[in-house]
N, C-alpha and C. Protein backbone atom coordinates (compact mmCIF):
# COMPACT_ATOMS: atom_id res chain seq x y z
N UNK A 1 0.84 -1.19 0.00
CA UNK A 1 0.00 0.00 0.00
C UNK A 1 0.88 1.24 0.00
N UNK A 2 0.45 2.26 -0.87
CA UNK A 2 1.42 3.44 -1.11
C UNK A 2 0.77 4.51 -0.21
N UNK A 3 1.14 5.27 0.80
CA UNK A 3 0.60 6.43 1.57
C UNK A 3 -0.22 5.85 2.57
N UNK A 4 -1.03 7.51 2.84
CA UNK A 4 -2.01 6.41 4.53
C UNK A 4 -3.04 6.67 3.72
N UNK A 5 -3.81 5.24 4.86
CA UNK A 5 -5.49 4.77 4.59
C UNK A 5 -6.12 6.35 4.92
N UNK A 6 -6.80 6.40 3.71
CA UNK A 6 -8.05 7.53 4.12
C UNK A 6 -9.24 6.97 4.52
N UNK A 7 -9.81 7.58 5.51
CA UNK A 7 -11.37 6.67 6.28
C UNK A 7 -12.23 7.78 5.54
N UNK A 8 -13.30 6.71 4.68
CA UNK A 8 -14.81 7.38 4.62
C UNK A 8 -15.94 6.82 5.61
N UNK A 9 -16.44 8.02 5.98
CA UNK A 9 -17.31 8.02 7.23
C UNK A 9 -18.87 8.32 6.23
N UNK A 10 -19.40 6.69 6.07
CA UNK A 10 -20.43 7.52 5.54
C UNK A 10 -21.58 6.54 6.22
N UNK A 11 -23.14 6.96 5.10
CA UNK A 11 -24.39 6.21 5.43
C UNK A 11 -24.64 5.42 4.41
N UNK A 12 -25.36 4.11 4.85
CA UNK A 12 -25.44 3.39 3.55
C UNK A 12 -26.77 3.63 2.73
N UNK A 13 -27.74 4.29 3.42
CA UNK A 13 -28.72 5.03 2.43
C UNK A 13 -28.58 6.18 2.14
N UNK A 14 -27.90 6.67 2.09
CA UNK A 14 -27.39 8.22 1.91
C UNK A 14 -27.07 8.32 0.51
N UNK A 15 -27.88 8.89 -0.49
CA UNK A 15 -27.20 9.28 -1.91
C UNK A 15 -25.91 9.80 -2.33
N UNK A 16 -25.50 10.59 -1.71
CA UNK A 16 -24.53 11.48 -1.81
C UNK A 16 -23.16 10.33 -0.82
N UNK A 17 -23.60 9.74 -0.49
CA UNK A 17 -22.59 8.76 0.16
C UNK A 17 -22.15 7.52 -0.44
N UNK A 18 -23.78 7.37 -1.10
CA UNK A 18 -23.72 5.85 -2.50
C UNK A 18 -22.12 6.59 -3.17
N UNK A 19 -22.44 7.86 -3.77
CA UNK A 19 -21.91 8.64 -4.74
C UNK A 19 -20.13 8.39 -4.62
N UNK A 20 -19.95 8.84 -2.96
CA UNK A 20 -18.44 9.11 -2.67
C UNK A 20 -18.07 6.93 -2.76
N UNK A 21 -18.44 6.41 -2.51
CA UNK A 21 -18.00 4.81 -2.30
C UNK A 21 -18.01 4.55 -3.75
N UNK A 22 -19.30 4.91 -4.92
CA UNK A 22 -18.92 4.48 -5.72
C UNK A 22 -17.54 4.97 -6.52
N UNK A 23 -17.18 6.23 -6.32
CA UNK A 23 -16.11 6.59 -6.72
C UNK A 23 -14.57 5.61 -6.50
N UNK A 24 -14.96 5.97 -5.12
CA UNK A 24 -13.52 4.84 -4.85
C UNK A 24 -13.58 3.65 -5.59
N UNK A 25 -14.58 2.80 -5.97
CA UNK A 25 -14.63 1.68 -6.30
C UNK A 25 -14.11 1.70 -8.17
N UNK A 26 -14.81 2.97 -8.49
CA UNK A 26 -14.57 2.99 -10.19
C UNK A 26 -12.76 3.54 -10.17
N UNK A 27 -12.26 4.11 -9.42
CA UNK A 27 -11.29 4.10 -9.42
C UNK A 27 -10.30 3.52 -8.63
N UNK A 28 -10.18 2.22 -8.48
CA UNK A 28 -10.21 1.42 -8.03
C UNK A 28 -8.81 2.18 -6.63
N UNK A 29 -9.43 2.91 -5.70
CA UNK A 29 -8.58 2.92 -4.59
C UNK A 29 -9.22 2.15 -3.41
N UNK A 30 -9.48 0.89 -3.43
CA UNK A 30 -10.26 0.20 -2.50
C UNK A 30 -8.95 -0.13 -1.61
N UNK A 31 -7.69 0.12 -2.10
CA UNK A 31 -6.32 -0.38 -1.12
C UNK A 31 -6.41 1.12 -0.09
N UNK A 32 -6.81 2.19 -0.61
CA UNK A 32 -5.95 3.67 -0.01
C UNK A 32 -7.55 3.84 1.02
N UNK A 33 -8.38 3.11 0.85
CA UNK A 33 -9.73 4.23 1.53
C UNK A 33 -10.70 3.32 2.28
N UNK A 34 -10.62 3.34 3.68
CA UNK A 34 -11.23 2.45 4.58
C UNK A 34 -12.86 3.20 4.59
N UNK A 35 -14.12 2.29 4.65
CA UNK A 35 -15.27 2.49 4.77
C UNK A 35 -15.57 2.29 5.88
N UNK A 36 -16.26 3.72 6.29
CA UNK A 36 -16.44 3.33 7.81
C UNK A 36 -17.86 3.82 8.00
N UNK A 37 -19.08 3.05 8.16
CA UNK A 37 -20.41 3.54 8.23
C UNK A 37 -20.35 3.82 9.35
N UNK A 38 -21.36 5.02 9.79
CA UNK A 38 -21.64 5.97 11.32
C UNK A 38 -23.00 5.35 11.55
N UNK A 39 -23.45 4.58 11.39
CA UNK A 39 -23.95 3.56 12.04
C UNK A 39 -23.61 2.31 12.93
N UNK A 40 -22.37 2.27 12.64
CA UNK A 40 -21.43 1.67 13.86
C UNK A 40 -20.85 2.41 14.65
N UNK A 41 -21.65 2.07 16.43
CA UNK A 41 -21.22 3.14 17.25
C UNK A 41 -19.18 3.34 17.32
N UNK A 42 -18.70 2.82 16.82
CA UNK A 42 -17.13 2.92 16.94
C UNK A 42 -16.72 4.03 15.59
N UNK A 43 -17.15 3.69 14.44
CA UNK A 43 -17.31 4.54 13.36
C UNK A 43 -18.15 6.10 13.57
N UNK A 44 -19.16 6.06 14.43
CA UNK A 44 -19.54 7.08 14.62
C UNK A 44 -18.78 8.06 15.57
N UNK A 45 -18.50 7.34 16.34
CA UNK A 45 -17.45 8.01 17.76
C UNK A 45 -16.19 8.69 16.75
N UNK A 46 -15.48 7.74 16.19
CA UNK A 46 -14.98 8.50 15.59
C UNK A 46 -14.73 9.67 14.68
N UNK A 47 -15.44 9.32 13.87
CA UNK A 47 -15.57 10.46 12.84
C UNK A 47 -16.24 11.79 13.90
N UNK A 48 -17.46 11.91 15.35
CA UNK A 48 -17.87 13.25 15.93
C UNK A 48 -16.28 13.37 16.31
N UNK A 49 -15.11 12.12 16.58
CA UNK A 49 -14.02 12.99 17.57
C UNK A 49 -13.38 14.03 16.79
N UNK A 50 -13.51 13.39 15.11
CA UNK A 50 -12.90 14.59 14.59
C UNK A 50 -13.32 15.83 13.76
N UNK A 51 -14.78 15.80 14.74
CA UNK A 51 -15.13 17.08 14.79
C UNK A 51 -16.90 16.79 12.81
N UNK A 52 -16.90 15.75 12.88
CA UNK A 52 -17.89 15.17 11.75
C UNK A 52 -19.38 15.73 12.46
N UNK A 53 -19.73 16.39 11.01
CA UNK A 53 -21.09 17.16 11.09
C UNK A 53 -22.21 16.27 10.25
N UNK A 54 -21.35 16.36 9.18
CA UNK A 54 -22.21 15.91 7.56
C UNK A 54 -21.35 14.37 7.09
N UNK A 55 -22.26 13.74 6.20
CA UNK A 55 -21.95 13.01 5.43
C UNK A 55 -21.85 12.47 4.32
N UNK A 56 -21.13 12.24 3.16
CA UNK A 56 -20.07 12.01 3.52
C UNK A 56 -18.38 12.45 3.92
N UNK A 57 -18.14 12.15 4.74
CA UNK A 57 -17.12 12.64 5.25
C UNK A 57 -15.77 12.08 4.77
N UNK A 58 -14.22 12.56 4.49
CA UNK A 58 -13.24 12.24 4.30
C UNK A 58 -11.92 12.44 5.40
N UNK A 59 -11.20 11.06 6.23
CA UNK A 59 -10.77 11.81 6.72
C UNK A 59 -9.30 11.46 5.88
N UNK A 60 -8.70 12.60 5.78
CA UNK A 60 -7.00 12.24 4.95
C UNK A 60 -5.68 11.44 6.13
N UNK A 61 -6.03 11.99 7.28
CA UNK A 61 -4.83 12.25 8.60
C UNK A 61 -4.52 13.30 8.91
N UNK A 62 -5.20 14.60 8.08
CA UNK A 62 -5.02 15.90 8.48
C UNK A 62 -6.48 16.72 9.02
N UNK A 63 -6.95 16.44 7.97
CA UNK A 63 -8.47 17.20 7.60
C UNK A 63 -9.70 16.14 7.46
N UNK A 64 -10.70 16.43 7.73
CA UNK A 64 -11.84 15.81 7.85
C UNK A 64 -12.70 16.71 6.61
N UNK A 65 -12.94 16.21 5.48
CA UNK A 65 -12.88 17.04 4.41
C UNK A 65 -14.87 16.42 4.63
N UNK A 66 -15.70 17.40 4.31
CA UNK A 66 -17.33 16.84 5.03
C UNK A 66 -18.01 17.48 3.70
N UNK A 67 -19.03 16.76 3.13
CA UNK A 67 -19.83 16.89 2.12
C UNK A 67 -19.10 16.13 1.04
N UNK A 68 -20.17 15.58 0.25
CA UNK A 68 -19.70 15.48 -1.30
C UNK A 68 -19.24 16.06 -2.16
N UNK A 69 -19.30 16.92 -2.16
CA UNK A 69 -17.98 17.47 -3.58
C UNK A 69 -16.86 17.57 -2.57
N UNK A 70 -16.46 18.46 -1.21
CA UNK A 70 -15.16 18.42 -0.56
C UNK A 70 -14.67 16.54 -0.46
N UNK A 71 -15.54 15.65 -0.48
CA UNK A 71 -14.84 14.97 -0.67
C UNK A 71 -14.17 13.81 -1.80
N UNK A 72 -15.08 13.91 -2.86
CA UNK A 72 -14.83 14.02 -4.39
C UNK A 72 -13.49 14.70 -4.66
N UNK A 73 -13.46 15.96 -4.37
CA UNK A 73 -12.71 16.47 -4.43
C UNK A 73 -10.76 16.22 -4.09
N UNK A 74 -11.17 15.53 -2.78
CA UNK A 74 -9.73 15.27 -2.02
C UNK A 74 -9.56 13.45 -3.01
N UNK A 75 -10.39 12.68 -3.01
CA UNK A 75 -10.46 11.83 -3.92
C UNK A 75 -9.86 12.07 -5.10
N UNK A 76 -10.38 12.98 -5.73
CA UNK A 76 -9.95 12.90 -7.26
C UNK A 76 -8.42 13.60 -7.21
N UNK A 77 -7.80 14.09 -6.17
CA UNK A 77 -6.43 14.58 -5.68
C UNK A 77 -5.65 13.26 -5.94
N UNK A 78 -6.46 12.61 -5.03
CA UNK A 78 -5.88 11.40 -4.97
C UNK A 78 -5.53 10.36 -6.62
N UNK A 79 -6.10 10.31 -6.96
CA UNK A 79 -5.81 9.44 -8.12
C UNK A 79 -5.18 10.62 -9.12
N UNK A 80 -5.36 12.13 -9.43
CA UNK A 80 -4.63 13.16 -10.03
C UNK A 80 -2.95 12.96 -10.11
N UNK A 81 -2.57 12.44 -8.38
CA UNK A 81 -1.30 12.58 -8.13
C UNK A 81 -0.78 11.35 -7.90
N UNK A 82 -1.19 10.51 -8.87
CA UNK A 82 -0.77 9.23 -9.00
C UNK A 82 -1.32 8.44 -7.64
N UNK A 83 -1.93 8.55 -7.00
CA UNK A 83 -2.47 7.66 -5.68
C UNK A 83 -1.46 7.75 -4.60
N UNK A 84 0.05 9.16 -4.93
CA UNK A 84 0.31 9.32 -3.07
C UNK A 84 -0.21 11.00 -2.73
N UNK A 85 -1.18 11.07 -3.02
CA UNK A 85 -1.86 12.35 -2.48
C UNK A 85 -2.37 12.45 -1.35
């Protein structure tokens, strides 16, 4: 695995959350990006510790990047810069 695991904090009926998972999947970073539904109280704890409002959420190891396009966004960084973004 090249760089750190990014955690998505999302819902599994959530459109905009279908949206961010299917991404990872068409581009196949299923190695770089841990799924973490906030329906599991351990997944949820986490993502409020770092401060998670909305979903879906991205966290990199720096930033907790919250909504769909901010996290589309840090995604498509990711595969832009060859997958160590």
């Amino acid at each position: 695995m090249v760089g750190p695991v990014l955690e998505l904090f999302h819902r599994l009926a959530e459109p905009t959350s279908a949206e961010a998972r299917r991404y990872v999947v068409d581009y196949a970073l299923e190695d770089r990006v841990r799924f973490r539904n906030v329906a599991f109280e351990e997944a949820q704890a986490a993502w409020k510790e770092l401060g998670g409002h909305s979903t879906p959420a991205l966290w990199d190891g720096e930033h907790l990047h919250q909504g769909a396009q901010a996290v589309l966004a840090r995604l498509q960084a990711v595969v832009n810069l060859g997958r160590d973004g």
